[in-house]
N, C-alpha and C. Protein backbone atom coordinates (compact mmCIF):
# COMPACT_ATOMS: atom_id res chain seq x y z
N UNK A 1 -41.95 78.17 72.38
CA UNK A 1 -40.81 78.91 72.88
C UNK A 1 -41.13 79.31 74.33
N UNK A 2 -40.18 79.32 75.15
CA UNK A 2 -40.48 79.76 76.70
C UNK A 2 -39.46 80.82 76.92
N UNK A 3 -40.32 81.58 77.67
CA UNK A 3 -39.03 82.64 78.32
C UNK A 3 -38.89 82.58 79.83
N UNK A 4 -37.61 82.31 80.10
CA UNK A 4 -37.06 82.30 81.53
C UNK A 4 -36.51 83.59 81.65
N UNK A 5 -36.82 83.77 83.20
CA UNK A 5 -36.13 84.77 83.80
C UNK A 5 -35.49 84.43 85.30
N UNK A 6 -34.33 84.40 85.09
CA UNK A 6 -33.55 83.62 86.24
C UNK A 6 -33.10 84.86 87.13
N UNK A 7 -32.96 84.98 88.19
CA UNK A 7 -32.67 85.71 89.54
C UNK A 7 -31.91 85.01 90.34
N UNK A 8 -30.81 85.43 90.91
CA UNK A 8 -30.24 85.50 91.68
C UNK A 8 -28.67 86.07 92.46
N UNK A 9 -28.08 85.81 93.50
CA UNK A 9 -26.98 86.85 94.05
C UNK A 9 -26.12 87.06 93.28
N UNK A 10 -25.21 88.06 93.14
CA UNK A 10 -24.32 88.04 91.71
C UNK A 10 -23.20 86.90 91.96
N UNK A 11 -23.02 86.27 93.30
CA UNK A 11 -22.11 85.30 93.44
C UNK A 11 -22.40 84.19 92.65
N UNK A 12 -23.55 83.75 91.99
CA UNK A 12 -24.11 82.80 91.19
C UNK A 12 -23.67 82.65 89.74
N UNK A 13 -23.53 84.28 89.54
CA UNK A 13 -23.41 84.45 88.06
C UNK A 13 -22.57 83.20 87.03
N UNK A 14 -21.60 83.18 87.16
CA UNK A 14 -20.54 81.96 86.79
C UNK A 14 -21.74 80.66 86.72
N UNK A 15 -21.62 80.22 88.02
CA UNK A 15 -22.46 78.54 88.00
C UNK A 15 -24.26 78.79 87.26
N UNK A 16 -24.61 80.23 86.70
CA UNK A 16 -25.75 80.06 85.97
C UNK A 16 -25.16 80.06 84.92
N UNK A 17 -23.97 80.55 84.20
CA UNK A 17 -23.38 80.28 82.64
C UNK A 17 -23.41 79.34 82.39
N UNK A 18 -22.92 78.66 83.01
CA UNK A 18 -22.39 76.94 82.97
C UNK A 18 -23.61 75.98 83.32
N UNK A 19 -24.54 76.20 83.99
CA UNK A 19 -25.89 75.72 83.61
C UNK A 19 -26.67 75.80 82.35
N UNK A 20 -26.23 77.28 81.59
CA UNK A 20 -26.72 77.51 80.18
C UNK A 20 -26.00 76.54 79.70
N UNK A 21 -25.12 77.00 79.50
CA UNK A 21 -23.79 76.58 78.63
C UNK A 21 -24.38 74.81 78.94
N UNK A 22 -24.88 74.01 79.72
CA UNK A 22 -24.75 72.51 79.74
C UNK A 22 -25.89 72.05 79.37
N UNK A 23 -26.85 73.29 79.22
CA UNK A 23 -27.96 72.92 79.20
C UNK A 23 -28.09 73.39 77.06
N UNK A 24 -27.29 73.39 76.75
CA UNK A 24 -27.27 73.75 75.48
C UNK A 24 -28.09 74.95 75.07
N UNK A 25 -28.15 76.02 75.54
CA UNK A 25 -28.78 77.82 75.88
C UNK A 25 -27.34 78.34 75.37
N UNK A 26 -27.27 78.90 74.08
CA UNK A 26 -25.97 79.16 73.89
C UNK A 26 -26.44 81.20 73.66
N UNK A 27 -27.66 81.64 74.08
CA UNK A 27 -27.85 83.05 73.06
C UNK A 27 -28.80 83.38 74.38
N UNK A 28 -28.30 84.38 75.15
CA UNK A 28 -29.28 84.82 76.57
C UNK A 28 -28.42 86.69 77.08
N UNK A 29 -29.00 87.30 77.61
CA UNK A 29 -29.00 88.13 77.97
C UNK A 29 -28.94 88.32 79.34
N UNK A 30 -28.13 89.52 80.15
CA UNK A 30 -28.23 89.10 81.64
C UNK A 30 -27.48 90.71 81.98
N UNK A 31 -28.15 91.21 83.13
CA UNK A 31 -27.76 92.34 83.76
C UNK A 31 -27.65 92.33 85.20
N UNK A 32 -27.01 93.04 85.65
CA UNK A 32 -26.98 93.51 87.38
C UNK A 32 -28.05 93.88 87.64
N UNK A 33 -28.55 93.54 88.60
CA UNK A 33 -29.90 94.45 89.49
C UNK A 33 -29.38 94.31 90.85
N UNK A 34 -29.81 95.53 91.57
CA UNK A 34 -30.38 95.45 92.95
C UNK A 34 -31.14 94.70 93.73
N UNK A 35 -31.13 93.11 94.30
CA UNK A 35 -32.28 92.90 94.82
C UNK A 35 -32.34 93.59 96.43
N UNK A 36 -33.77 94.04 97.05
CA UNK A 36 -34.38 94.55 97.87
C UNK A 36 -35.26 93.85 98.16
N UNK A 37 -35.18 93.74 99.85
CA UNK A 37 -36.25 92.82 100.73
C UNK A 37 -36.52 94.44 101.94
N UNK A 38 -37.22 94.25 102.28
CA UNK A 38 -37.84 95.19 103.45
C UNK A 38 -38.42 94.08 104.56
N UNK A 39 -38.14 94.51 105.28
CA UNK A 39 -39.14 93.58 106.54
C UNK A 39 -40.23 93.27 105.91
N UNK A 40 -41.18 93.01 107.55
CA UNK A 40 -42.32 92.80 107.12
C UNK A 40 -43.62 93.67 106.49
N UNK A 41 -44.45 93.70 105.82
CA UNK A 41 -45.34 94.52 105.36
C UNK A 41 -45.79 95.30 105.93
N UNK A 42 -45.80 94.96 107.58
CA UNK A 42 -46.60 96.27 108.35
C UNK A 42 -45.40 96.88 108.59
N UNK A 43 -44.36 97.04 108.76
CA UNK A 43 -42.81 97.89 108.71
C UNK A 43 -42.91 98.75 107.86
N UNK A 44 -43.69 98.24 106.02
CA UNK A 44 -43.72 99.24 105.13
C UNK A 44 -44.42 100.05 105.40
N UNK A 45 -45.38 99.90 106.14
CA UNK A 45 -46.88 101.02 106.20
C UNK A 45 -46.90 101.61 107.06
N UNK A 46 -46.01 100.97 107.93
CA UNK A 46 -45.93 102.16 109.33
C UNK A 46 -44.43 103.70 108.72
N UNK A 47 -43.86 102.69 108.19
CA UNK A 47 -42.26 103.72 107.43
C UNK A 47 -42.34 103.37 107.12
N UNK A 48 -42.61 104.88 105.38
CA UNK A 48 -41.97 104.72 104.08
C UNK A 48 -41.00 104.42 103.97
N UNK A 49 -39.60 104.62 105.26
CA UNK A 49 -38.91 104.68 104.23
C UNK A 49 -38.26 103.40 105.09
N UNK A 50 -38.81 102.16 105.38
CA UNK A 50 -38.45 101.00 106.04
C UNK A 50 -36.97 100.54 106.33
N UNK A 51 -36.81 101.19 107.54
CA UNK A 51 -35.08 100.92 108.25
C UNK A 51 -34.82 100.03 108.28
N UNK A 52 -35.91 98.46 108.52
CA UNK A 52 -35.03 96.97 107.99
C UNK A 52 -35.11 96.52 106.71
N UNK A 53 -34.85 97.55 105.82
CA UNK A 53 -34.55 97.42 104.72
C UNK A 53 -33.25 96.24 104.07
N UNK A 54 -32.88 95.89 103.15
CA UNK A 54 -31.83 95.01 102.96
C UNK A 54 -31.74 94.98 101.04
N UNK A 55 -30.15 95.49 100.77
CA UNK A 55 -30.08 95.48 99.15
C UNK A 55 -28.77 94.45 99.07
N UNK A 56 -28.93 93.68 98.07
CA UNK A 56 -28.07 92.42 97.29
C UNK A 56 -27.77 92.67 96.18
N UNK A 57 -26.26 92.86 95.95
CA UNK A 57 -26.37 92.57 94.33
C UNK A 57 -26.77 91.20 93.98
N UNK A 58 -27.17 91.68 92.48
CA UNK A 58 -28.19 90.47 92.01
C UNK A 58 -27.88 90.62 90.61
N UNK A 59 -28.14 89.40 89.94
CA UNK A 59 -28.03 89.34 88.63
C UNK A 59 -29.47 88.63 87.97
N UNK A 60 -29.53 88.87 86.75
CA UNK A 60 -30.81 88.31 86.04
C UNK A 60 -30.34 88.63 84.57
N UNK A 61 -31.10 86.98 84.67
CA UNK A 61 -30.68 86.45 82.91
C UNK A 61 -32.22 86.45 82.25
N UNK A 62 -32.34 87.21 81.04
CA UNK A 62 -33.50 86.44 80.50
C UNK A 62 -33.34 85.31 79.13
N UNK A 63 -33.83 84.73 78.57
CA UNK A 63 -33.69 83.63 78.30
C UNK A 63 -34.99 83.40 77.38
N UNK A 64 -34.64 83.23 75.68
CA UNK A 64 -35.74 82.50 75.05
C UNK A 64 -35.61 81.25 75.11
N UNK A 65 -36.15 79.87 75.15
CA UNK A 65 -35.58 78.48 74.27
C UNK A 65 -36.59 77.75 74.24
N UNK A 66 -36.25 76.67 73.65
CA UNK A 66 -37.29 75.43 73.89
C UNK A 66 -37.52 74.72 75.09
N UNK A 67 -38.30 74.05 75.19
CA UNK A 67 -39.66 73.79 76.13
C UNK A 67 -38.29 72.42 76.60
N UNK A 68 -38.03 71.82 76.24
CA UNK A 68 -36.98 70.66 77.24
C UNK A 68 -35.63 71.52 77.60
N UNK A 69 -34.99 72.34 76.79
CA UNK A 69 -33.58 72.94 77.21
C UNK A 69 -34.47 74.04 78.57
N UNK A 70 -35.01 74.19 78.34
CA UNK A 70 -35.84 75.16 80.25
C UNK A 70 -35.84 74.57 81.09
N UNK A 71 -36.69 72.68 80.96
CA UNK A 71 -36.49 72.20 81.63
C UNK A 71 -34.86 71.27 82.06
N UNK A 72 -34.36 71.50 80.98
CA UNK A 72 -32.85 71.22 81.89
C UNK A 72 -32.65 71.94 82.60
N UNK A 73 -32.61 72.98 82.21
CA UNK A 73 -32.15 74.26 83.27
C UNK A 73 -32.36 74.33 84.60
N UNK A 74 -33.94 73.97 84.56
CA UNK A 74 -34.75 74.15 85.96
C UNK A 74 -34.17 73.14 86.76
N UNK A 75 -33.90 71.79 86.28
CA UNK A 75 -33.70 70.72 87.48
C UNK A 75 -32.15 70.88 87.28
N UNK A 76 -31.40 71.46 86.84
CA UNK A 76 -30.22 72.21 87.41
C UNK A 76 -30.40 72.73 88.64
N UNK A 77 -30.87 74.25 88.13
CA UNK A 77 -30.87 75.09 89.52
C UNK A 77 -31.60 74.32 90.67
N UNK A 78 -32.55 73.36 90.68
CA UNK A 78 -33.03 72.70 91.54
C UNK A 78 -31.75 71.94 92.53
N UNK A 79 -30.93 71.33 91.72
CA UNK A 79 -29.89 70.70 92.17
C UNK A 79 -28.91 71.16 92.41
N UNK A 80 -28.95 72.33 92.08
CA UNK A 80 -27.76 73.63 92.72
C UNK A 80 -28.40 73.53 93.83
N UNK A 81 -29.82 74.66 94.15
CA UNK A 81 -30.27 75.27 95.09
C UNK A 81 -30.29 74.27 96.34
N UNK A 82 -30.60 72.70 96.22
CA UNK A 82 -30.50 71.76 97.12
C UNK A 82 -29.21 71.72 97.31
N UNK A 83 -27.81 72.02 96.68
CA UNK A 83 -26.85 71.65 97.60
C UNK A 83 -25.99 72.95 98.26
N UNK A 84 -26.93 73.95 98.36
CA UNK A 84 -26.40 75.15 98.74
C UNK A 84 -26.69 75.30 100.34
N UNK A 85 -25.93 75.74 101.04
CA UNK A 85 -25.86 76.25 103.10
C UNK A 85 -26.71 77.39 102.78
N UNK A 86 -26.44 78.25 102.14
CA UNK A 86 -27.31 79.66 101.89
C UNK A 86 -28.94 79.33 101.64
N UNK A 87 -29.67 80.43 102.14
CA UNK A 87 -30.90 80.74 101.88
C UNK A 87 -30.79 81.15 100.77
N UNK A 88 -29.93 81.97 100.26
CA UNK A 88 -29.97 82.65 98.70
C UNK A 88 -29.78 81.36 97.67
N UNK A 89 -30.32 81.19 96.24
CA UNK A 89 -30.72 80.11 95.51
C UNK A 89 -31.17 80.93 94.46
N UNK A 90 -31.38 79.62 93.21
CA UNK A 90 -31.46 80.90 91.76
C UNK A 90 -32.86 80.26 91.98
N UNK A 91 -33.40 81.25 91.20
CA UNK A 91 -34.95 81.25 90.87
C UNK A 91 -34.68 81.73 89.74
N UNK A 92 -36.08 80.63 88.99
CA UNK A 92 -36.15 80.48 87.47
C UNK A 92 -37.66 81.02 87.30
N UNK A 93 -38.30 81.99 86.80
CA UNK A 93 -39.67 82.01 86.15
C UNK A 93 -39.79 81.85 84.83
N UNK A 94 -40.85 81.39 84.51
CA UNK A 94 -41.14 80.71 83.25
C UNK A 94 -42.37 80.96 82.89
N UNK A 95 -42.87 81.51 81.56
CA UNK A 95 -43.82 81.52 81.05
C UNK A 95 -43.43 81.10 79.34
N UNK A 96 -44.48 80.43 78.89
CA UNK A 96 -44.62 80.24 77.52
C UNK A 96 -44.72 81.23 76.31
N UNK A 97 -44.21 81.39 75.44
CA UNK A 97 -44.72 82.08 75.01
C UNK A 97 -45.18 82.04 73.40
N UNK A 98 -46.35 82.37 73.37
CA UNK A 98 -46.80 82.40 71.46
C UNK A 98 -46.62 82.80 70.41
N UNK A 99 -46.21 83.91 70.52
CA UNK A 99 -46.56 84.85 69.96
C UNK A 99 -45.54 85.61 69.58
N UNK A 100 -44.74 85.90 69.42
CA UNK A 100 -43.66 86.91 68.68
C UNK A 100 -43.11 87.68 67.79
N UNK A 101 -42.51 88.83 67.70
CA UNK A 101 -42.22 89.68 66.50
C UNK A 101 -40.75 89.86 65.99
């Protein structure tokens, strides 16, 4: 079993359903978040409270399934993220997992 955790702008939300949805992922979970970038690292340490700060709505799905329906998924968003003008793109993390209750 693998669990994905997909990220990205909430403008995505729709075209990541329909990546589930094609990728045969019919049972997933998904909330709003805040994403936050700050400049660069020495910006943080010089100010706490870092004025080139920057917040995105964002969405994130998590995701149990099998080990080939993930990899549909992934060379989806791969083939999204390649035909996108934007820097913004979904990101997929993935870890395996064993063990469950």
């Amino acid at each position: 079993m693998i669990l994905l955790h997909i990220v990205a702008v909430h403008d995505f939300e729709d075209d990541i359903k329909s990546m589930l949805k094609k990728a045969n992922i019919t049972v997933f979970s998904y909330t709003a978040v805040t994403g936050f970038k700050t400049g660069d690292d020495s910006a943080r340490s010089e100010n706490w409270f870092a004025l080139n700060s920057h917040e995105n709505d964002s969405i994130m799905f998590i995701v149990f399934t099998e080990k080939e329906k993930a990899e549909n998924l992934k060379t989806a968003a791969l083939l999204f993220n390649a035909s996108q003008e934007t820097l913004n793109g979904i990101h997929i993390y993935s870890s395996e997992t064993t063990r469950f209750v």
